[in-house]
Protein backbone atom coordinates (compact mmCIF):
# COMPACT_ATOMS: atom_id res chain seq x y z
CA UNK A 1 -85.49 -65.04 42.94
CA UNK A 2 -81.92 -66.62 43.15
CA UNK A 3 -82.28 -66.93 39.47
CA UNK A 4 -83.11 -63.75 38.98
CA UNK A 5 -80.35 -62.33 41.10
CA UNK A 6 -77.88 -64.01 38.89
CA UNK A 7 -78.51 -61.73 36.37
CA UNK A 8 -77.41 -63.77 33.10
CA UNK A 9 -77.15 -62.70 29.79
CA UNK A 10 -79.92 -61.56 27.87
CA UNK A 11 -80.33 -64.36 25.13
CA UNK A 12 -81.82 -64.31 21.52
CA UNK A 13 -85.55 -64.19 21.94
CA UNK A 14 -84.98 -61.61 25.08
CA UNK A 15 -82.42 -59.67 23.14
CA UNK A 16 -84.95 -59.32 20.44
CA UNK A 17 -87.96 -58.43 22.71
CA UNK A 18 -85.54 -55.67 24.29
CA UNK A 19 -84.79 -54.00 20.80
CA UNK A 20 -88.67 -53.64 20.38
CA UNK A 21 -88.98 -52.56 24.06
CA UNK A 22 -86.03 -49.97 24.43
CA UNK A 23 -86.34 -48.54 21.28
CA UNK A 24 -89.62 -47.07 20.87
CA UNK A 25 -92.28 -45.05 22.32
CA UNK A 26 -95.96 -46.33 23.98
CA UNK A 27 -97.06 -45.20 20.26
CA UNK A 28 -94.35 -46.92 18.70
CA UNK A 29 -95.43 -49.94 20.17
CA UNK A 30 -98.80 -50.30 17.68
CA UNK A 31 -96.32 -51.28 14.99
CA UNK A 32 -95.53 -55.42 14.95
CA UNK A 33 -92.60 -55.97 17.25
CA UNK A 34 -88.64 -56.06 15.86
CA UNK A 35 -87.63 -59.68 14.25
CA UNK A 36 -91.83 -60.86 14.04
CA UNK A 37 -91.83 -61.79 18.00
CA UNK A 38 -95.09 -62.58 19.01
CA UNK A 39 -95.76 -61.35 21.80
CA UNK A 40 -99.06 -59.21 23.37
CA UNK A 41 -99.24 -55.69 22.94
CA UNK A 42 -99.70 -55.32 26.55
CA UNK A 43 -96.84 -57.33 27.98
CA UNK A 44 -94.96 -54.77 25.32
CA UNK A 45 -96.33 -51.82 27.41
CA UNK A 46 -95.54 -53.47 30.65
CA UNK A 47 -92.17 -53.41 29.88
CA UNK A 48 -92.02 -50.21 28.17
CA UNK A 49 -93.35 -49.00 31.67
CA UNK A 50 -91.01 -50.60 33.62
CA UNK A 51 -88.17 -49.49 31.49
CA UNK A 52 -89.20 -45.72 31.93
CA UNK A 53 -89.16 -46.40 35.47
CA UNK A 54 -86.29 -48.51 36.23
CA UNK A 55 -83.56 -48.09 33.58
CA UNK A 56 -82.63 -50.25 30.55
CA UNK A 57 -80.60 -52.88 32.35
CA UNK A 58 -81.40 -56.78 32.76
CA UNK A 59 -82.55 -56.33 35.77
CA UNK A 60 -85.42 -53.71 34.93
CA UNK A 61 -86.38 -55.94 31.75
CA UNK A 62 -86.72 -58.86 33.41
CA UNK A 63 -88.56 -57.27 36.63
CA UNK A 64 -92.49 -58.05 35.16
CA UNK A 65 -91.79 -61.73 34.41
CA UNK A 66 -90.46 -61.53 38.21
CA UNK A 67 -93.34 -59.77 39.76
CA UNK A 68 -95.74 -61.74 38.04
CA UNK A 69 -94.18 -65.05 38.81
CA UNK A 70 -94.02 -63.99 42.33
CA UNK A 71 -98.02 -63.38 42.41
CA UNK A 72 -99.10 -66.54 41.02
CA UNK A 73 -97.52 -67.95 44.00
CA UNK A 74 -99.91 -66.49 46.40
CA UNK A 75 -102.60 -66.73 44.25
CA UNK A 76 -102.20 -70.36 43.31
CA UNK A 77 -102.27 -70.64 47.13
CA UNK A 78 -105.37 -68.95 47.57
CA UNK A 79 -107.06 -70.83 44.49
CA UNK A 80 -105.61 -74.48 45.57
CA UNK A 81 -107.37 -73.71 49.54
CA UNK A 82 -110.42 -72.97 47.59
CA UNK A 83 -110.43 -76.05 45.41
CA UNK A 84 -108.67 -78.81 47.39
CA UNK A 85 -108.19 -80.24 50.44
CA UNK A 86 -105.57 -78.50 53.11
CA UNK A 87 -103.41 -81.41 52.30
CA UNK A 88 -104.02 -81.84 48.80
CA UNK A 89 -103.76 -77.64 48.59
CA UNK A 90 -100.86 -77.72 50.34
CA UNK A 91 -98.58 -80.76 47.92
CA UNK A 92 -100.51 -78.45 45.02
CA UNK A 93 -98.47 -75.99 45.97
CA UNK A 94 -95.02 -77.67 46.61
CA UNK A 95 -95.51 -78.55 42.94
CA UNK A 96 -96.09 -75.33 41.62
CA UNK A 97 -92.92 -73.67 43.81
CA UNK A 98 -90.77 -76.47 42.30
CA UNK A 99 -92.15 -76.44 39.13
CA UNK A 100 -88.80 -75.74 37.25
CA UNK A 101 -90.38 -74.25 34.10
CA UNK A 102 -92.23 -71.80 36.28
CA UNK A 103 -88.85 -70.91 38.10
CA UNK A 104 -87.24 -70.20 34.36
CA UNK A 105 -89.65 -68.04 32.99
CA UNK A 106 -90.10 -65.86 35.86
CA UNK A 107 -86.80 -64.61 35.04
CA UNK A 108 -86.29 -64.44 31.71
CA UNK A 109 -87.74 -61.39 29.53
CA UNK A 110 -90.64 -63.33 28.01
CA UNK A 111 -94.53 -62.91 28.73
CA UNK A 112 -95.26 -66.46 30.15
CA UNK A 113 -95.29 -65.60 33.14
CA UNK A 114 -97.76 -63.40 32.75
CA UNK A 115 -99.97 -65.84 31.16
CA UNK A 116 -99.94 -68.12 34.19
CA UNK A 117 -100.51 -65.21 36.63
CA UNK A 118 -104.12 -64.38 34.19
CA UNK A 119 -104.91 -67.53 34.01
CA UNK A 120 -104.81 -68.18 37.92
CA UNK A 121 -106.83 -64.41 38.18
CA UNK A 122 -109.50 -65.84 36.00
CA UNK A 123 -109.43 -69.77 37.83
CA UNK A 124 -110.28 -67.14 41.13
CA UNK A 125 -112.85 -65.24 39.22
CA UNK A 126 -114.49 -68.43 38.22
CA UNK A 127 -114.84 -69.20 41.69
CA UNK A 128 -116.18 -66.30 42.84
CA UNK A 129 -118.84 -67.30 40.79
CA UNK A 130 -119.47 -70.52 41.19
CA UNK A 131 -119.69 -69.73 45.18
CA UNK A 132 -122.19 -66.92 45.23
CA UNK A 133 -124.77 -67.97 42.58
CA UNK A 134 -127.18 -65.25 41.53
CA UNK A 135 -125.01 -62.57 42.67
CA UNK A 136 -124.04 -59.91 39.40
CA UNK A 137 -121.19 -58.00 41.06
CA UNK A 138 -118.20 -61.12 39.94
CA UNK A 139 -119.54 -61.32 36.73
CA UNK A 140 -119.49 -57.10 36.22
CA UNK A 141 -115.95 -57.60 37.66
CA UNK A 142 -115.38 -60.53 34.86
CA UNK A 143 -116.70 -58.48 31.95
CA UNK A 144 -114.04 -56.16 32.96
CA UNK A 145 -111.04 -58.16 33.33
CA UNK A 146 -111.60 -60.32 30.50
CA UNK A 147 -111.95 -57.85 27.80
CA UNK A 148 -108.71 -55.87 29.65
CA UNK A 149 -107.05 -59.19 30.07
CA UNK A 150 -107.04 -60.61 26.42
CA UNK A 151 -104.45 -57.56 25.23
CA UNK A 152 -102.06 -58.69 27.82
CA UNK A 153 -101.83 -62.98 27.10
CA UNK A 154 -102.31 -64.55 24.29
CA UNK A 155 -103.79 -67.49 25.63
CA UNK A 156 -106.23 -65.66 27.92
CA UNK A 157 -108.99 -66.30 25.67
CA UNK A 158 -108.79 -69.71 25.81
CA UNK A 159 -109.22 -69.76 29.57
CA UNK A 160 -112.16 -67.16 28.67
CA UNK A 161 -113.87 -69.69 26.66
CA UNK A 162 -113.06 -72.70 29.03
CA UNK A 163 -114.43 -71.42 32.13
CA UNK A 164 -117.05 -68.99 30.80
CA UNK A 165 -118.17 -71.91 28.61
CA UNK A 166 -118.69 -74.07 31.94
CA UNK A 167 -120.16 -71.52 34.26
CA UNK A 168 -122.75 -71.18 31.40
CA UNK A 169 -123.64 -74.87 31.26
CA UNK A 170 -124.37 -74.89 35.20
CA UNK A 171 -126.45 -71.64 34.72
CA UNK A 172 -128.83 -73.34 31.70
CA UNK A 173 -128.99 -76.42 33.97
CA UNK A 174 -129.86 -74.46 36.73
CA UNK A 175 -132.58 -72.73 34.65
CA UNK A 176 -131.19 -69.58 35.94
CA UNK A 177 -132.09 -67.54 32.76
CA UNK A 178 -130.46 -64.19 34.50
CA UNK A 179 -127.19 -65.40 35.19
CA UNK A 180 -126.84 -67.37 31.66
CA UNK A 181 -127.60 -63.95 30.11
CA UNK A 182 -125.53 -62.29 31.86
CA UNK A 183 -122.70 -64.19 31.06
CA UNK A 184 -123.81 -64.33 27.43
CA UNK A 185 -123.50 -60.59 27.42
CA UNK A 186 -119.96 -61.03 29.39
CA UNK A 187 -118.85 -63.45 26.87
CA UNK A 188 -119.98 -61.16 23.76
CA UNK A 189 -117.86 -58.45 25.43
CA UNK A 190 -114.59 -60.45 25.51
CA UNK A 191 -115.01 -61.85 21.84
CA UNK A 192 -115.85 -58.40 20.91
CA UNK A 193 -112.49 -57.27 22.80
CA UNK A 194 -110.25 -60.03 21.36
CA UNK A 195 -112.02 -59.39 17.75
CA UNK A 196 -110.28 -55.77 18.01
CA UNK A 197 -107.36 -57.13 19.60
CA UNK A 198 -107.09 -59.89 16.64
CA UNK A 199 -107.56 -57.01 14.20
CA UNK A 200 -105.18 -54.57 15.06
CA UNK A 201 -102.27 -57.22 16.66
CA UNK A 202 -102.48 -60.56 16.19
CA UNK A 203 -103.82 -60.58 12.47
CA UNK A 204 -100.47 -58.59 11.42
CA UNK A 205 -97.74 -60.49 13.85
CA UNK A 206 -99.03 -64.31 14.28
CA UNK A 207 -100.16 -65.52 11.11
CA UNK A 208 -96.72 -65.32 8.15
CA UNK A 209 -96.24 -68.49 6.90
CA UNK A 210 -92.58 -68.69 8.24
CA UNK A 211 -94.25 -68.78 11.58
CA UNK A 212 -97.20 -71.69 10.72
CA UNK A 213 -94.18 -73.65 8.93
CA UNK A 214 -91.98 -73.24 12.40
CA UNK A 215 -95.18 -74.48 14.59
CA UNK A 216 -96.17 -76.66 12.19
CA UNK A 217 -95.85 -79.80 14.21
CA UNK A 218 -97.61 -78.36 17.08
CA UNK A 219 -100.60 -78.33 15.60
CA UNK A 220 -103.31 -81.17 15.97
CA UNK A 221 -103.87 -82.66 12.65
CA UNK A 222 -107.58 -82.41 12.22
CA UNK A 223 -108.96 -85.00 10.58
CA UNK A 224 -105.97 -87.28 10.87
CA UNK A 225 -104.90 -88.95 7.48
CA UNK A 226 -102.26 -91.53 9.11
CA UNK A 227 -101.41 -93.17 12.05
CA UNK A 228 -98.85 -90.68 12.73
CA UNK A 229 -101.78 -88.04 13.06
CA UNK A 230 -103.58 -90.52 15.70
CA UNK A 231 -100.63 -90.75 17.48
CA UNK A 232 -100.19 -86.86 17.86
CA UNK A 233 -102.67 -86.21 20.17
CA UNK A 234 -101.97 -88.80 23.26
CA UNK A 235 -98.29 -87.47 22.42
CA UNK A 236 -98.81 -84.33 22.50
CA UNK A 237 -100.67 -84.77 25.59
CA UNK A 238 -98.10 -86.73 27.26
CA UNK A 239 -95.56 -84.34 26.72
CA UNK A 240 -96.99 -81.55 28.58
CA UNK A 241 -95.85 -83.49 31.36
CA UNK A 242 -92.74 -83.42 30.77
CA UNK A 243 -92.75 -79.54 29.31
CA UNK A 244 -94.05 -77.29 30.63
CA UNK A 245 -95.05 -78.86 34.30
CA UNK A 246 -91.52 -80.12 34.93
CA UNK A 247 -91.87 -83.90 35.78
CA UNK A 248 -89.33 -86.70 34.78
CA UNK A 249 -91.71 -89.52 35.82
CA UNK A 250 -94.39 -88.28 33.72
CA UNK A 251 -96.18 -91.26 33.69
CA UNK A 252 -97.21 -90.11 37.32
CA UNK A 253 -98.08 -87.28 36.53
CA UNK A 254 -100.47 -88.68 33.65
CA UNK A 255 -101.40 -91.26 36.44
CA UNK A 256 -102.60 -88.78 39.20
CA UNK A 257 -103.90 -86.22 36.66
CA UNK A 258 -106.40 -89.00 35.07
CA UNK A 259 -107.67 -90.04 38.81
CA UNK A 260 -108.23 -86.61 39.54
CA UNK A 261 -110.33 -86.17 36.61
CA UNK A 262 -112.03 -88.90 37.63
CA UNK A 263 -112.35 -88.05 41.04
CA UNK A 264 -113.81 -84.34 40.39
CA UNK A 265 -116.38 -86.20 37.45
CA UNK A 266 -117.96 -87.94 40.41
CA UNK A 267 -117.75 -85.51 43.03
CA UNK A 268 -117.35 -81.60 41.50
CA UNK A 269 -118.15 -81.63 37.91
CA UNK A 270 -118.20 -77.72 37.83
CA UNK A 271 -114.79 -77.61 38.84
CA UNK A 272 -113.06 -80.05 36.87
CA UNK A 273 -114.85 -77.92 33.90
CA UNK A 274 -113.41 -75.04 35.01
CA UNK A 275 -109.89 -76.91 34.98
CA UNK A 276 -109.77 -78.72 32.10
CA UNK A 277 -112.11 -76.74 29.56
CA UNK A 278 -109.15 -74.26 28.53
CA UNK A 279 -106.67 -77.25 27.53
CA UNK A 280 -109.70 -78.54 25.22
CA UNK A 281 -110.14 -74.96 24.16
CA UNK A 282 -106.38 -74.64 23.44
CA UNK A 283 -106.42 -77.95 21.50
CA UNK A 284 -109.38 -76.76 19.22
CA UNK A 285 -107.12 -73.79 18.43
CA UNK A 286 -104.33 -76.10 17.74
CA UNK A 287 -106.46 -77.79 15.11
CA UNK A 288 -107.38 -74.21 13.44
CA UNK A 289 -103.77 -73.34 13.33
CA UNK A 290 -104.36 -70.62 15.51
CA UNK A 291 -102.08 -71.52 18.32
CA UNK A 292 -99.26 -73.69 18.65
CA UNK A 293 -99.88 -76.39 21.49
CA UNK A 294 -96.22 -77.43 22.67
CA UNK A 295 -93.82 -76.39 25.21
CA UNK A 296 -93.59 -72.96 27.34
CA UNK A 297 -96.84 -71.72 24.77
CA UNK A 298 -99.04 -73.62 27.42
CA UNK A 299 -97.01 -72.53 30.70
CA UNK A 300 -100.45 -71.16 31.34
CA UNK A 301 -101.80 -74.67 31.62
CA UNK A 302 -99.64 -75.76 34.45
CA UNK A 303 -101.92 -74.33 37.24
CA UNK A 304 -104.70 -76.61 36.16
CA UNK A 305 -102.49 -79.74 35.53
CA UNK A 306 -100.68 -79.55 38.79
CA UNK A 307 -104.39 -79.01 40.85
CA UNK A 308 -105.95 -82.38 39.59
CA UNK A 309 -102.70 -83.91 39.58
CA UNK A 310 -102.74 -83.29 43.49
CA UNK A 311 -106.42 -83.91 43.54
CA UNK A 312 -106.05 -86.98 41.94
CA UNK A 313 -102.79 -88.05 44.76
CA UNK A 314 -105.31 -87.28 47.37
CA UNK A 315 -108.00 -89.34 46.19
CA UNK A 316 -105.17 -92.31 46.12
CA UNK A 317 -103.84 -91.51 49.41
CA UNK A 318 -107.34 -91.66 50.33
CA UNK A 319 -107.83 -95.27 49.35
CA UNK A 320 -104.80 -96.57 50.14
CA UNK A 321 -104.71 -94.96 53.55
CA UNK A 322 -105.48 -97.60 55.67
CA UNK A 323 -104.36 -100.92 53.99
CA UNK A 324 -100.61 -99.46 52.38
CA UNK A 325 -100.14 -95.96 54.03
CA UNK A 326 -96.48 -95.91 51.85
CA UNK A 327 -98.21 -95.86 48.64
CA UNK A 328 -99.10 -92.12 49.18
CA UNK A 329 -95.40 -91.21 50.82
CA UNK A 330 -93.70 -92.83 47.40
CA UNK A 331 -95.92 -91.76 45.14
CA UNK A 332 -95.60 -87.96 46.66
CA UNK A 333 -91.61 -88.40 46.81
CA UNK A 334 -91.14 -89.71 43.50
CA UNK A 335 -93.30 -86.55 42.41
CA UNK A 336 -91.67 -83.71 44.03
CA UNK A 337 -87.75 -85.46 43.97
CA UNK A 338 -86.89 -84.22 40.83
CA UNK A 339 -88.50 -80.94 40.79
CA UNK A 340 -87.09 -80.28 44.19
CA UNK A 341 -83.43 -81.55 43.05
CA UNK A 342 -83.84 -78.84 40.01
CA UNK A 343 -84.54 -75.86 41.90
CA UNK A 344 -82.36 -76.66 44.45
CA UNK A 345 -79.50 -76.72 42.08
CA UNK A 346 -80.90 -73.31 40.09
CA UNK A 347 -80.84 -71.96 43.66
CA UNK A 348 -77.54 -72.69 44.54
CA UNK A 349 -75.86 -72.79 40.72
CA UNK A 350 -78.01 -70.76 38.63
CA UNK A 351 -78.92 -71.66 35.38
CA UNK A 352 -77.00 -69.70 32.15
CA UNK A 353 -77.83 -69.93 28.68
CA UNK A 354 -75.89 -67.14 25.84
CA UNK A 355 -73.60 -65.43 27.87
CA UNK A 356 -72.59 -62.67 25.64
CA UNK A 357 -71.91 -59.87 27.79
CA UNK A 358 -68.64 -61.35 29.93
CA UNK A 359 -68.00 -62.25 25.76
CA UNK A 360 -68.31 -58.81 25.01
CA UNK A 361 -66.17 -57.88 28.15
CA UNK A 362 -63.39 -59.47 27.63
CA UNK A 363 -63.32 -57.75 24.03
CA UNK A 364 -63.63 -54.30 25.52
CA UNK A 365 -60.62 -54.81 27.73
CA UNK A 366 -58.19 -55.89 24.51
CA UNK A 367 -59.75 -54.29 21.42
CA UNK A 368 -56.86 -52.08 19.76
CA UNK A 369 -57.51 -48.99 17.54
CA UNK A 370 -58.63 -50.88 13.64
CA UNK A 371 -59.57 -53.51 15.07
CA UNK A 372 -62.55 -55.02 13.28
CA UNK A 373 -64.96 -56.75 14.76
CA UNK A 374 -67.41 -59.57 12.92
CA UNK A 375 -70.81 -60.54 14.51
CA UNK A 376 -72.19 -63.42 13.63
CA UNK A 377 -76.32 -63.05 12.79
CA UNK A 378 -77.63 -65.11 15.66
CA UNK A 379 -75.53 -62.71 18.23
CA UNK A 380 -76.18 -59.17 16.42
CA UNK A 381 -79.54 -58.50 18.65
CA UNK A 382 -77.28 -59.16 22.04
CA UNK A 383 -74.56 -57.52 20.41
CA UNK A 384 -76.65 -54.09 19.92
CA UNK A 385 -77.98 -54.61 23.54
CA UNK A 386 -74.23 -55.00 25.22
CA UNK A 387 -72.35 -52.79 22.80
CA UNK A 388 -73.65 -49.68 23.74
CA UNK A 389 -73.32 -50.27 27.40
CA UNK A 390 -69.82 -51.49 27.20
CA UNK A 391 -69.12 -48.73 24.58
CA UNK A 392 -68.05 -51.29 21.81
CA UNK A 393 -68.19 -49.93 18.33
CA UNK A 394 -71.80 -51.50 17.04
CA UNK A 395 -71.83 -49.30 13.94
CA UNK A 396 -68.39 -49.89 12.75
CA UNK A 397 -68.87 -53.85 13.34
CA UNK A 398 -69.49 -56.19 10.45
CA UNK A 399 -72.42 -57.85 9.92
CA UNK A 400 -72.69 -61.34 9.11
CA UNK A 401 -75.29 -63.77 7.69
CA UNK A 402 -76.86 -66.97 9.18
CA UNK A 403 -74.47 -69.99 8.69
CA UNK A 404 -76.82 -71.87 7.16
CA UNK A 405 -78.10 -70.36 4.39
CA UNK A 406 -76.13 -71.69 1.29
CA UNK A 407 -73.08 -69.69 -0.12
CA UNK A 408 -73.53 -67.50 3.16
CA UNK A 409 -70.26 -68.13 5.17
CA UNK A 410 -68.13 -68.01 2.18
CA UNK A 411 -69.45 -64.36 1.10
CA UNK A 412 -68.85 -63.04 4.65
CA UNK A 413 -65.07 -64.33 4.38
CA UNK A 414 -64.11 -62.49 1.94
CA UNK A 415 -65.37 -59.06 3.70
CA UNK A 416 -62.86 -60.44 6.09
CA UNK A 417 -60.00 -61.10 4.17
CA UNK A 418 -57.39 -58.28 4.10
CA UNK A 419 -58.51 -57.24 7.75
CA UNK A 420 -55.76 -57.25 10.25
CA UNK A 421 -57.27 -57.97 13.74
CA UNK A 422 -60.63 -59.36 13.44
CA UNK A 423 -62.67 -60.55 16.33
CA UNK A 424 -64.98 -63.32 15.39
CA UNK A 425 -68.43 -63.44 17.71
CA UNK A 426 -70.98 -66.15 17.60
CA UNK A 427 -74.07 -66.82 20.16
CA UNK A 428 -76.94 -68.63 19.69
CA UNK A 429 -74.48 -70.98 16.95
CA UNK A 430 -76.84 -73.95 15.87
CA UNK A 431 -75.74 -76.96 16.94
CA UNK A 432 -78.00 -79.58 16.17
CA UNK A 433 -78.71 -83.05 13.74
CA UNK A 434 -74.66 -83.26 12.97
CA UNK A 435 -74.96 -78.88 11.86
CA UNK A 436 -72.73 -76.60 13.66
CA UNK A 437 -72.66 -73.22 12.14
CA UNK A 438 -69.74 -72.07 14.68
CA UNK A 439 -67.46 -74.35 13.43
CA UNK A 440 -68.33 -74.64 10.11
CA UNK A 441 -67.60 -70.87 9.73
CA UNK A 442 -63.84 -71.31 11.95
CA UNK A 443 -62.77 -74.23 9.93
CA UNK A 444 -63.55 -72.11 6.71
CA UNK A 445 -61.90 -69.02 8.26
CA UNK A 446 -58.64 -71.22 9.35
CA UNK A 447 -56.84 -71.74 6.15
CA UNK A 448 -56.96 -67.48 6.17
CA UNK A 449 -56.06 -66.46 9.24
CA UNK A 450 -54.08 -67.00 11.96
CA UNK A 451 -55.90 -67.90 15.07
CA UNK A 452 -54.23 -65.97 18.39
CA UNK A 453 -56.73 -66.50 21.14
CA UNK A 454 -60.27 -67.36 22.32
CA UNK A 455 -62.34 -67.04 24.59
CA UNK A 456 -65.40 -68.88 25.62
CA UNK A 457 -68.59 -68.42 27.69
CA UNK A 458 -71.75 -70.91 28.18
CA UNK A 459 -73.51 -70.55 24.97
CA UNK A 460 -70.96 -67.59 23.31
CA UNK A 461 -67.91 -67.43 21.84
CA UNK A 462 -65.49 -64.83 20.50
CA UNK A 463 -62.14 -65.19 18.51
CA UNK A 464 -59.23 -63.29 17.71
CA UNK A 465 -57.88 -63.20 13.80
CA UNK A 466 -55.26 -62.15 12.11
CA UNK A 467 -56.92 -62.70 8.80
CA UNK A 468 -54.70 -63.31 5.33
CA UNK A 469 -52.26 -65.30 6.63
CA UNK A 470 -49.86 -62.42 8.62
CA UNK A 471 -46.97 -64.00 9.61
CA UNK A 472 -46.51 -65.70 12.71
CA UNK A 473 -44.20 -62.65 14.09
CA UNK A 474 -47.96 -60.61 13.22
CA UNK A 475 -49.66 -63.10 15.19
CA UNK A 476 -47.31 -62.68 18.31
CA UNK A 477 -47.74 -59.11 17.92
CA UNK A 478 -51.49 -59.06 18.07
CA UNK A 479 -51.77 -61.49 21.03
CA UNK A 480 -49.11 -59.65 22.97
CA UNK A 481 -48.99 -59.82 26.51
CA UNK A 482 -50.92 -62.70 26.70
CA UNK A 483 -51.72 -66.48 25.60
CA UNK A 484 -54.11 -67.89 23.93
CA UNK A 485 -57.06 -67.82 26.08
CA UNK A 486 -59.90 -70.56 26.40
């Protein structure tokens, strides 16, 4: 909540979600979203909603991340009781509160959130189940919600798969022929649902090969032709760990995850299925180069990790209980330090990433009449988001190109040249591998202009030109009343 009070900038990826969201009707919303985001239709309408409802600012953009980052607390609660342990439940749930990935995306204008709050609606589904046996009212329910569900995550289906893929093992082992119809008919209805929902969304925004050659090392090479390729996988794997679920000892996490595999295999095979069956689904879509498996795209994933991660510290406190009690208090600590140190410190300094508005501020109070003003590509979507609210001149300003691209920064100077005042905006500058596009494009700009001021903001930038070399008397002129500013 803290970091949602903070109210930071919107950055790129939000800034380009909000063009799609502000700007068009429910209708409107059919078409493939502004600057190929890929994003579900029905997160889209979410917003729109929202947006109708509350107003255009930060705030009202980023409340549905918020809301549904505040459920999946209570409902991870009311799924870990049902799966674990009091005890076990109850460290489950420390690590999902402290979870700092969690914490990030449930303020920030992006649909992950979302996914984990599905994904923990369909874990409780799944156990609804799997604890009245024979009964057809949960699985009318889960006909429902699944084929609703799949237009609002992307990932949903994999969870879909997972879980209705296990609860239709136990039925054919069972030999209960009407349940394992009935969820052969459920399952038809959610493929038939995504099958419309591929067709009319995801076949026309997820599949350009600009997007397959961005993800393309996040997907499992299938059959691997190197050692490289048979390295990807326990990688891959390892990393999760680290991204999304938030641990910097993620050897312990690996640890405690593999016992509680272990533990379940022995004990609750169902329910170890119904955890880990949507990470293998999500890895078979990985190796169709359907979905990208890396980073914040499995945020969804995290409930399930962090459940047999905590089964599997119960099972060693457990054995370690009565010969070396302190096993289980270290191991526990050394799992929830750093998590704990990271939200404590977005509580009480919350994190900021492309601060372009204060940016944009401090422009509004000094820009004269003919002033120009120059926004760099990477900034234009914030740019159009802040402009009109601070009642900057967005049509008048000049548009530039990516840094980057070859010849680029050289064309844009000379639309400069000859231009009197010129303010100079970057965000969202690449800075990366020995490359930075921000100061590639100043030291060009330089030897043509007189520099008068600047000011700086985590993750923005804007400068004041007098471009064509003006004298220096020109350059106290324009920066009267004030030095230059860092």
């Amino acid at each position: 909540m803290a970091q949602y009070l903070a109210n930071r900038s919107l950055w790129l990826d939000e800034a380009y979600l909000a063009s799609t969201i502000l700007h068009r009707s429910f209708a409107g919303l059919l078409r493939p979203p502004d600057y190929g985001q890929i994003v579900p239709v029905g997160f889209l309408a979410l917003e729109r909603a929202a947006a109708g409802i509350f107003g255009d600012s930060e705030y009202a953009l980023r409340l549905v991340p918020l809301a549904a980052g505040l459920a999946s607390l209570f409902l991870f609660r009311r799924v870990a009781l049902r799966m674990l342990p009091a005890r076990a439940a109850t460290f489950a749930l420390a690590l999902f509160v402290f979870c700092d990935p969690l914490i990030a995306f449930s303020s920030e204008l992006k649909q992950y959130s979302l996914d984990v709050l599905i994904a923990l609606l369909l874990l409780d589904w799944a156990l609804d189940v799997q604890e009245n046996p024979g009964k057809r009212a949960p699985l009318a329910r889960a006909a429902v919600l699944g084929a609703v569900l799949v237009w609002f995550s992307l990932p949903c289906i994999f969870v879909l798969a997972g879980i209705g893929s296990a609860l239709l093992v136990r039925a054919l082992f069972r030999r209960d022929r009407g349940e394992a119809a009935a969820l052969m008919g459920t399952g038809i209805l959610w493929v038939a649902s995504f099958a419309v929902f591929d067709a009319v969304w995801l076949s026309k925004i997820g599949r350009s090969p600009e997007v397959l050659a961005f993800w393309s090392r996040a997907f499992l090479p299938l059959p691997p032709r190197s050692l490289e390729d048979l390295y990807w996988l326990p990688r891959a794997l390892g990393a999760v760990f680290g991204d999304p679920v938030g641990f910097v000892f993620r050897g312990l996490g690996v640890f405690c995850f593999l016992v509680g595999a272990a533990a379940l295999f022995s004990s609750q095979r169902l329910r170890l299925a119904l955890l880990a069956a949507p990470l293998l689904f999500t890895l078979l879509a990985s190796a169709l180069k359907r979905y990208p498996f890396e980073g914040r795209l499995l945020l969804f994933l995290v409930p399930s990790i962090l459940l047999l991660i905590s089964a599997g510290a119960e099972h060693v406190r457990g054995a370690t209980a009565e010969r070396a009690p302190a096993v289980a208090v270290i191991l526990v600590t050394l799992m929830l330090f750093h998590p704990a140190l990271f939200a404590a410190r977005s509580l009480l300094r919350p994190r900021t990433r492309e601060e372009t508005r204060p940016v944009l501020s401090h422009v509004r109070e000094r820009l004269r009449p003919g002033d120009r003003l120059y926004v760099y590509a990477a900034a234009a979507p914030a740019f159009d988001y802040y402009a009109l609210r601070l009642g900057l001149p967005a049509s008048a300003a000049l548009r530039g190109t990516w840094a980057g691209e070859d010849g680029e920064p050289q064309r844009d100077l000379e639309r400069l040249r000859g231009g009197g005042r010129t303010w100079v905006l970057f965000s969202h500058a690449t800075r990366a591998g020995g490359r930075d596009d921000e100061k590639r494009f100043l030291d060009l700009l330089d030897p043509v202009g007189i520099r008068v001021e600047a000011f700086r903001a985590p993750g923005a930038a804007v400068y004041l030109y007098v471009v064509d070399g003006a004298g220096p008397s020109a350059a106290g002129r324009a920066a009267e009343g004030g030095e230059p500013r860092n």
